[in-house]
N, C-alpha and C. Protein backbone atom coordinates (compact mmCIF):
# COMPACT_ATOMS: atom_id res chain seq x y z
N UNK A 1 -23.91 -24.86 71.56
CA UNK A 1 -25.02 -25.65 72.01
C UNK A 1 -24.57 -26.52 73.18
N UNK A 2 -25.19 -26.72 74.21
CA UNK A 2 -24.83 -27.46 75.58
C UNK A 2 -25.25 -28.77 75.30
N UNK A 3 -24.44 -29.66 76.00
CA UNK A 3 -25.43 -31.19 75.99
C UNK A 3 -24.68 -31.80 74.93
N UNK A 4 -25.33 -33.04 75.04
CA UNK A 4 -24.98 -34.18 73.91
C UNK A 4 -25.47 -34.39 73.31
N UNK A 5 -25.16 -34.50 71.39
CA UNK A 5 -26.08 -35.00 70.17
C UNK A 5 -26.84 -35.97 70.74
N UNK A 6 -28.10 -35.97 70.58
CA UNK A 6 -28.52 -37.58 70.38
C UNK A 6 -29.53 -37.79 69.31
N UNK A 7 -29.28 -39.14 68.43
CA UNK A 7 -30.20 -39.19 67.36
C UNK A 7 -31.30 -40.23 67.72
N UNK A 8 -32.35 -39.96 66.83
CA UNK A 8 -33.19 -40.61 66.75
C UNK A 8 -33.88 -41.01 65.68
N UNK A 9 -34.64 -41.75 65.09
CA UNK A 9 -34.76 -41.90 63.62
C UNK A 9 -36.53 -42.37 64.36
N UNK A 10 -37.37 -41.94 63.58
CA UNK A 10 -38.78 -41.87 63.60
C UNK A 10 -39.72 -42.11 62.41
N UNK A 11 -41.04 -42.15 62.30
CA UNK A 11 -41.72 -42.16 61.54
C UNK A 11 -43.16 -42.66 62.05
N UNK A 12 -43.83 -41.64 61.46
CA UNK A 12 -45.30 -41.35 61.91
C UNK A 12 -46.26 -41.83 61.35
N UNK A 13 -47.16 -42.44 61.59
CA UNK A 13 -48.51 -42.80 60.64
C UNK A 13 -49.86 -42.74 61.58
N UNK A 14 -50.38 -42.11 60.96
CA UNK A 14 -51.87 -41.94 61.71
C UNK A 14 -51.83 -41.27 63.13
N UNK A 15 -51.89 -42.18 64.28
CA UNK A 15 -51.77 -42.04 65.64
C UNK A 15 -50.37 -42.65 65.92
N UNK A 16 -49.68 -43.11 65.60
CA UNK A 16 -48.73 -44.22 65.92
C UNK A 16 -47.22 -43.46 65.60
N UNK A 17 -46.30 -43.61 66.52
CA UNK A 17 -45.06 -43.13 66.28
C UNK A 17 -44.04 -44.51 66.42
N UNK A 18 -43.20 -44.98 65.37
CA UNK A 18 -42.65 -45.68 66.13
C UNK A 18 -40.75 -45.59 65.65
N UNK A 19 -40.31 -45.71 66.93
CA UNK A 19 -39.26 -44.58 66.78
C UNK A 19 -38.28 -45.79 67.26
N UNK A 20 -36.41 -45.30 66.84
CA UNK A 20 -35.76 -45.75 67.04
C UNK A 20 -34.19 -45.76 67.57
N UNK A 21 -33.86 -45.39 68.87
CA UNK A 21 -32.49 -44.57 69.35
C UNK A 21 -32.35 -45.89 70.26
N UNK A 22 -30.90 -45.40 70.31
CA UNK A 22 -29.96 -46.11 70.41
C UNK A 22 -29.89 -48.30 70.27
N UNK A 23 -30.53 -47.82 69.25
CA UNK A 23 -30.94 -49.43 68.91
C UNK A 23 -31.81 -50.50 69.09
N UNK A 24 -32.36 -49.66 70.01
CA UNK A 24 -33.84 -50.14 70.91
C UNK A 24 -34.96 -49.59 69.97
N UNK A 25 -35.63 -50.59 69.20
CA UNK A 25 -37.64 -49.63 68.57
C UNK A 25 -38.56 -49.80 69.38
N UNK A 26 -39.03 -48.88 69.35
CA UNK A 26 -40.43 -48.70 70.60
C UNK A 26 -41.53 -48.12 69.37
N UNK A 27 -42.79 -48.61 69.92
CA UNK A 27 -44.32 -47.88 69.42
C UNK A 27 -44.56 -47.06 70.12
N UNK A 28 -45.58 -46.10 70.11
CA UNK A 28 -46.03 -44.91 71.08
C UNK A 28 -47.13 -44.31 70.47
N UNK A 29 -48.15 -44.42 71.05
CA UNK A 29 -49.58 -43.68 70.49
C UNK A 29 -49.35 -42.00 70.58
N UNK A 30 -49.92 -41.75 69.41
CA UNK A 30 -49.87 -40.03 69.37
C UNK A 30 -51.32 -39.31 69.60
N UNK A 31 -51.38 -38.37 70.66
CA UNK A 31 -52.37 -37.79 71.13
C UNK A 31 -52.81 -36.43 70.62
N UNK A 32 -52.67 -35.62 69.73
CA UNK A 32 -52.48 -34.24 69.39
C UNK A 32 -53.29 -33.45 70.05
N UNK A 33 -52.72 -32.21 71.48
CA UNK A 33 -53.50 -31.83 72.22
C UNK A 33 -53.75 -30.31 71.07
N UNK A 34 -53.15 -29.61 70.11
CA UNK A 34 -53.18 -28.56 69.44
C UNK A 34 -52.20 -29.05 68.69
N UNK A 35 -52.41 -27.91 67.56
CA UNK A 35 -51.78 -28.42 66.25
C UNK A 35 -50.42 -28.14 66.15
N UNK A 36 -49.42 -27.77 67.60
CA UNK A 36 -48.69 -27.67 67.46
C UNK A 36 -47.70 -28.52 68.95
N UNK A 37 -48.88 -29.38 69.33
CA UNK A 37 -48.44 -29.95 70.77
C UNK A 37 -49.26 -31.37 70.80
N UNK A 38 -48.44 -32.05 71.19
CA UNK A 38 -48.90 -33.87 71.04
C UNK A 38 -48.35 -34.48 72.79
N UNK A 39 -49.01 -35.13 73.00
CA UNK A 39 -48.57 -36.29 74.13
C UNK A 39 -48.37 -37.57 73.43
N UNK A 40 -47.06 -38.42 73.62
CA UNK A 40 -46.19 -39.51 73.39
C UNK A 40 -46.94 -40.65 74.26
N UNK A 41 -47.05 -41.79 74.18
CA UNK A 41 -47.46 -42.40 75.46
C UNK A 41 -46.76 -44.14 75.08
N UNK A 42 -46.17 -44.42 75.24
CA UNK A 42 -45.53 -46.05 74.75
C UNK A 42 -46.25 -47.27 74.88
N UNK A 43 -47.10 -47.83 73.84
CA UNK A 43 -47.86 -48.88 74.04
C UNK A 43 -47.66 -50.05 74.56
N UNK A 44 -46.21 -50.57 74.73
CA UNK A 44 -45.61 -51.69 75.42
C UNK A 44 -44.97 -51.57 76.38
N UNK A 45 -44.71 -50.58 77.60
CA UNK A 45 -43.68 -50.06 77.85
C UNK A 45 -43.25 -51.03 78.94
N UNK A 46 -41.91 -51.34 79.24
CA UNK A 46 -40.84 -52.39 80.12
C UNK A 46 -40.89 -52.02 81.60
N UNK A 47 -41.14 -50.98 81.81
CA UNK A 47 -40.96 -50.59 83.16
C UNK A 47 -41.68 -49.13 83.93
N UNK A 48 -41.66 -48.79 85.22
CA UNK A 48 -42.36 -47.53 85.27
C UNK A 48 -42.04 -46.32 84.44
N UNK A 49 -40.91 -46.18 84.15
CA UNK A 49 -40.42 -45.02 83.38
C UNK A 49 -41.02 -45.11 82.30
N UNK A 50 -40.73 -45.78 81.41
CA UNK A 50 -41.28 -45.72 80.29
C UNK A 50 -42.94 -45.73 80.21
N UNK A 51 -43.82 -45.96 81.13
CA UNK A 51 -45.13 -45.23 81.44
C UNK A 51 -45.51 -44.48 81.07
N UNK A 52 -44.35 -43.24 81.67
CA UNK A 52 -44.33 -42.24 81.87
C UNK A 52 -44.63 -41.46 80.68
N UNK A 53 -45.88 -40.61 79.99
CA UNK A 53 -46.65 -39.69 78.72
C UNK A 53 -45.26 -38.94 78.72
N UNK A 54 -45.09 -38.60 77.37
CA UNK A 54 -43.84 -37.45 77.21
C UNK A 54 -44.61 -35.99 76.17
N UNK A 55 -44.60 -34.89 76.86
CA UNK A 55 -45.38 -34.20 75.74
C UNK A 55 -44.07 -33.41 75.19
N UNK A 56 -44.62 -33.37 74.11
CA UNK A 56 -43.85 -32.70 72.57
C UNK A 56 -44.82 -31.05 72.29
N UNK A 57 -44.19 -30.08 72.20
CA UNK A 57 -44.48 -29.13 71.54
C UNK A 57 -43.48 -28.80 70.77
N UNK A 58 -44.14 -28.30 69.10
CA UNK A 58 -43.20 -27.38 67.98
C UNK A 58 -43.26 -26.10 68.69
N UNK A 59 -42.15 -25.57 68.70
CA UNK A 59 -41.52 -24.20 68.65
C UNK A 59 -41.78 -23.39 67.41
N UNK A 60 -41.15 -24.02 66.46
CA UNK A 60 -40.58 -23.29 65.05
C UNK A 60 -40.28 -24.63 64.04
N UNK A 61 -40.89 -24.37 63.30
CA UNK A 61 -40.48 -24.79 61.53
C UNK A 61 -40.41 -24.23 60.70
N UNK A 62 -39.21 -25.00 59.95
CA UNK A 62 -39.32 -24.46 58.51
C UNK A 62 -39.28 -25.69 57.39
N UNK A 63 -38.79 -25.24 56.43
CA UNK A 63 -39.42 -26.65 55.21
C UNK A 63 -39.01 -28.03 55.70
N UNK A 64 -38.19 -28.25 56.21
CA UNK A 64 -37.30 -29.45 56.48
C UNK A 64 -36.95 -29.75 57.68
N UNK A 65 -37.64 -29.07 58.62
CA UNK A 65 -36.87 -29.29 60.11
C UNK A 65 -38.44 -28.29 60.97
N UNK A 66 -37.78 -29.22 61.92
CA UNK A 66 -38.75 -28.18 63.45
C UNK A 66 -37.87 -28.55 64.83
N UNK A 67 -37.71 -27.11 65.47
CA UNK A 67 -37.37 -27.35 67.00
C UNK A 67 -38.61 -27.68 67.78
N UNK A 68 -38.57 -28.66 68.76
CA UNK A 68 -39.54 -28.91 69.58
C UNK A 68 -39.09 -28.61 71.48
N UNK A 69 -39.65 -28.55 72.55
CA UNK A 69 -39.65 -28.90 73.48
C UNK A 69 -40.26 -30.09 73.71
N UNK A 70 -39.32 -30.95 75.27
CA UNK A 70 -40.46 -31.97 75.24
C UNK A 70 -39.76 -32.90 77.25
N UNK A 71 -40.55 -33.08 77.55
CA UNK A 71 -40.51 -33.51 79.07
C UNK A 71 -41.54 -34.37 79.54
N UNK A 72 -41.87 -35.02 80.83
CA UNK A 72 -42.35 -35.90 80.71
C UNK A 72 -43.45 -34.87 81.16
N UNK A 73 -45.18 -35.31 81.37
CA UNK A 73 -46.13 -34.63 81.51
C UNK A 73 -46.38 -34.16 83.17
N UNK A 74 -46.70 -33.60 83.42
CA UNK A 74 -46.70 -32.88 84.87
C UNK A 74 -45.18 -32.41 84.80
N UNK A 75 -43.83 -32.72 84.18
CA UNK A 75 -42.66 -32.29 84.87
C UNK A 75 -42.08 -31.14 84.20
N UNK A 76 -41.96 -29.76 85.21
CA UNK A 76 -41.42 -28.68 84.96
C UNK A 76 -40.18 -29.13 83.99
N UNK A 77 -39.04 -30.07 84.15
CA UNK A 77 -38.06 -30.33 83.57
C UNK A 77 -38.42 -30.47 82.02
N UNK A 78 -37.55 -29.63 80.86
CA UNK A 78 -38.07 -29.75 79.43
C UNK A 78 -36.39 -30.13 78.89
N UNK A 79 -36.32 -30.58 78.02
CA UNK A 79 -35.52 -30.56 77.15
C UNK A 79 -35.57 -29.79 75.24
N UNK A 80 -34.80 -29.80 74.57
CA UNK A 80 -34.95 -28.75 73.15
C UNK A 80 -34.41 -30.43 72.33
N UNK A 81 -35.28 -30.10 71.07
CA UNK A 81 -33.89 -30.92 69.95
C UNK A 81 -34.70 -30.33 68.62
N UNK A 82 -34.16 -30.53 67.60
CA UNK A 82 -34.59 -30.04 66.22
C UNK A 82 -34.80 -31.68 65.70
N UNK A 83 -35.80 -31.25 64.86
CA UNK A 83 -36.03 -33.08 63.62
C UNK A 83 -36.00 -32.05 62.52
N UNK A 84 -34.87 -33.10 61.67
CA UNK A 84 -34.80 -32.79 60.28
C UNK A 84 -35.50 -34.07 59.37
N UNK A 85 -36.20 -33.93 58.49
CA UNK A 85 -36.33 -34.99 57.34
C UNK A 85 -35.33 -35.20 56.85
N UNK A 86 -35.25 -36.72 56.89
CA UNK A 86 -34.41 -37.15 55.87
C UNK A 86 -34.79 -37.85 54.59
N UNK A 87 -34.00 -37.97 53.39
CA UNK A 87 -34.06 -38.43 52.30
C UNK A 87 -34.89 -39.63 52.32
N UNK A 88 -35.66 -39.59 51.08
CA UNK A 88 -36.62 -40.99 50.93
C UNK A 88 -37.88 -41.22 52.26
N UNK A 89 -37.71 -40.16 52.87
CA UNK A 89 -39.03 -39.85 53.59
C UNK A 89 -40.00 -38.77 52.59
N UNK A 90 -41.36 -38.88 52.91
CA UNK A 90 -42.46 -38.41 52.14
C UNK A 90 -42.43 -36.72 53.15
């Protein structure tokens, strides 16, 4: 696999994602364009970047995990990562 681990720890409710890497928590409204593709959008965000909509598509799941793609919106550039559930999540 190319690249560097990076984690993230998340959790979803309703429309609302609010997620947590590298020690920094952010909110982010969830848009679901198909049932297998969402736009990210950060409700507070600090600066232009973080503006910036990030769309998410699933690839593949299975019971406990999904690979997604995901880049910012208009940008050819994508990145890959897998989410696994973890314990004491529903």
């Amino acid at each position: 696999m190319d690249g560097v681990k990076k984690t993230t720890v998340f959790e979803r409710k309703d429309s609302i994602e609010i997620e947590t890497f590298e020690g920094k928590t952010d909110t982010s409204s969830i848009r679901w364009v198909s049932d297998c593709e969402y736009i990210l959008q950060k409700i507070h965000p600090k600066n232009i970047e973080e503006k910036k909509a990030i769309t998410m598509k699933i690839l593949t799941s299975s019971k406990n995990s999904y690979t997604f793609e995901f880049g910012i919106v208009g940008s050819d550039q994508k990145q890959r990562g897998t989410v696994f559930k973890i314990a004491g999540s529903r």
